[in-house]
Protein backbone atom coordinates (compact mmCIF):
# COMPACT_ATOMS: atom_id res chain seq x y z
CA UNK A 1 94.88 -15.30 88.54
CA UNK A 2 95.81 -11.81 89.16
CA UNK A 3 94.17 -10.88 85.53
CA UNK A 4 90.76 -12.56 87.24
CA UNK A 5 91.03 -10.62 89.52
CA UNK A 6 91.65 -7.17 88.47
CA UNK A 7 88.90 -7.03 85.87
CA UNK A 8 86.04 -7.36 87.58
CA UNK A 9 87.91 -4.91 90.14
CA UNK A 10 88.63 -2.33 87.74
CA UNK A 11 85.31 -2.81 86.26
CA UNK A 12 83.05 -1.89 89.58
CA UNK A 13 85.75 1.07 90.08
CA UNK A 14 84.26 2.42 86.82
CA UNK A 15 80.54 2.09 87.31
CA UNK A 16 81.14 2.95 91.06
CA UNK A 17 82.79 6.23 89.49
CA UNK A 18 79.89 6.71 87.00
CA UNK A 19 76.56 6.94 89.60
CA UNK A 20 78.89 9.87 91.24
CA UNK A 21 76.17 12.53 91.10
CA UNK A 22 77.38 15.26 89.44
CA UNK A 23 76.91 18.93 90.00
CA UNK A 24 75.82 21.79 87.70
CA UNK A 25 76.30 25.71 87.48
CA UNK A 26 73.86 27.04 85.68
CA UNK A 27 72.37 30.84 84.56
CA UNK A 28 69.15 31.73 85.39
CA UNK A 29 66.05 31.22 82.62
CA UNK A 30 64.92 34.59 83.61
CA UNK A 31 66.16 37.55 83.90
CA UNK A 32 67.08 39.51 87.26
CA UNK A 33 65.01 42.28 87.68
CA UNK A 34 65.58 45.12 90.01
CA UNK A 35 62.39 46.72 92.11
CA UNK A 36 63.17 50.66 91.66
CA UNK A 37 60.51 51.57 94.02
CA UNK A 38 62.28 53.38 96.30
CA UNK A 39 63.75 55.85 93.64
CA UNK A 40 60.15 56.46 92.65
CA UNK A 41 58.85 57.54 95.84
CA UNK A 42 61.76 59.55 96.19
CA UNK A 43 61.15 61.98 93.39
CA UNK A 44 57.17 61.95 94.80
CA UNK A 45 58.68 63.19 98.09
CA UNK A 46 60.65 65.80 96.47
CA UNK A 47 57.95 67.30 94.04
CA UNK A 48 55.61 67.59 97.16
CA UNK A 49 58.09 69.01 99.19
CA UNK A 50 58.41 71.69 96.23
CA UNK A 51 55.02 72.29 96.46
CA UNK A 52 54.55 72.54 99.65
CA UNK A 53 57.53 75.27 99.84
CA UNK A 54 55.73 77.05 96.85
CA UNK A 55 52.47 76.86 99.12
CA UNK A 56 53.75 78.26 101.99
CA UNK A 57 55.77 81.18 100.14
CA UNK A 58 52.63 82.07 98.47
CA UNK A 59 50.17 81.78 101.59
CA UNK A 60 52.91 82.68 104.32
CA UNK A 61 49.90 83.55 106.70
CA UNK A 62 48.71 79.95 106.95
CA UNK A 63 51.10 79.04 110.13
């Protein structure tokens, strides 16, 4: 009686423990890129500041 009983039991337990969903950890497909913008307009800022410094040593009557 008790083997009728405990087979179908232990049966759901195992396709009860089967539809668990299951979760995944997985890399990206593409690669993470960086945006370096800010490093670019930083070297713009500085070569126009030099300029402008060369500018005004050269033309110190403008101001």
């Amino acid at each position: 009686m008790k083997a009728l009983i405990s087979l179908p039991l232990a049966s759901c337990i195992m396709l009860l423990t089967g539809c668990v969903p299951r979760i995944e950890v997985a890399a990206p497909k593409e690669p993470i890129t960086i945006n370096m913008n800010v490093k670019i307009e930083h070297e713009i800022h500085i070569k126009v500041d030099k300029d402008v410094e060369a500018l005004l040593k050269n033309r110190s009557g403008l101001f």
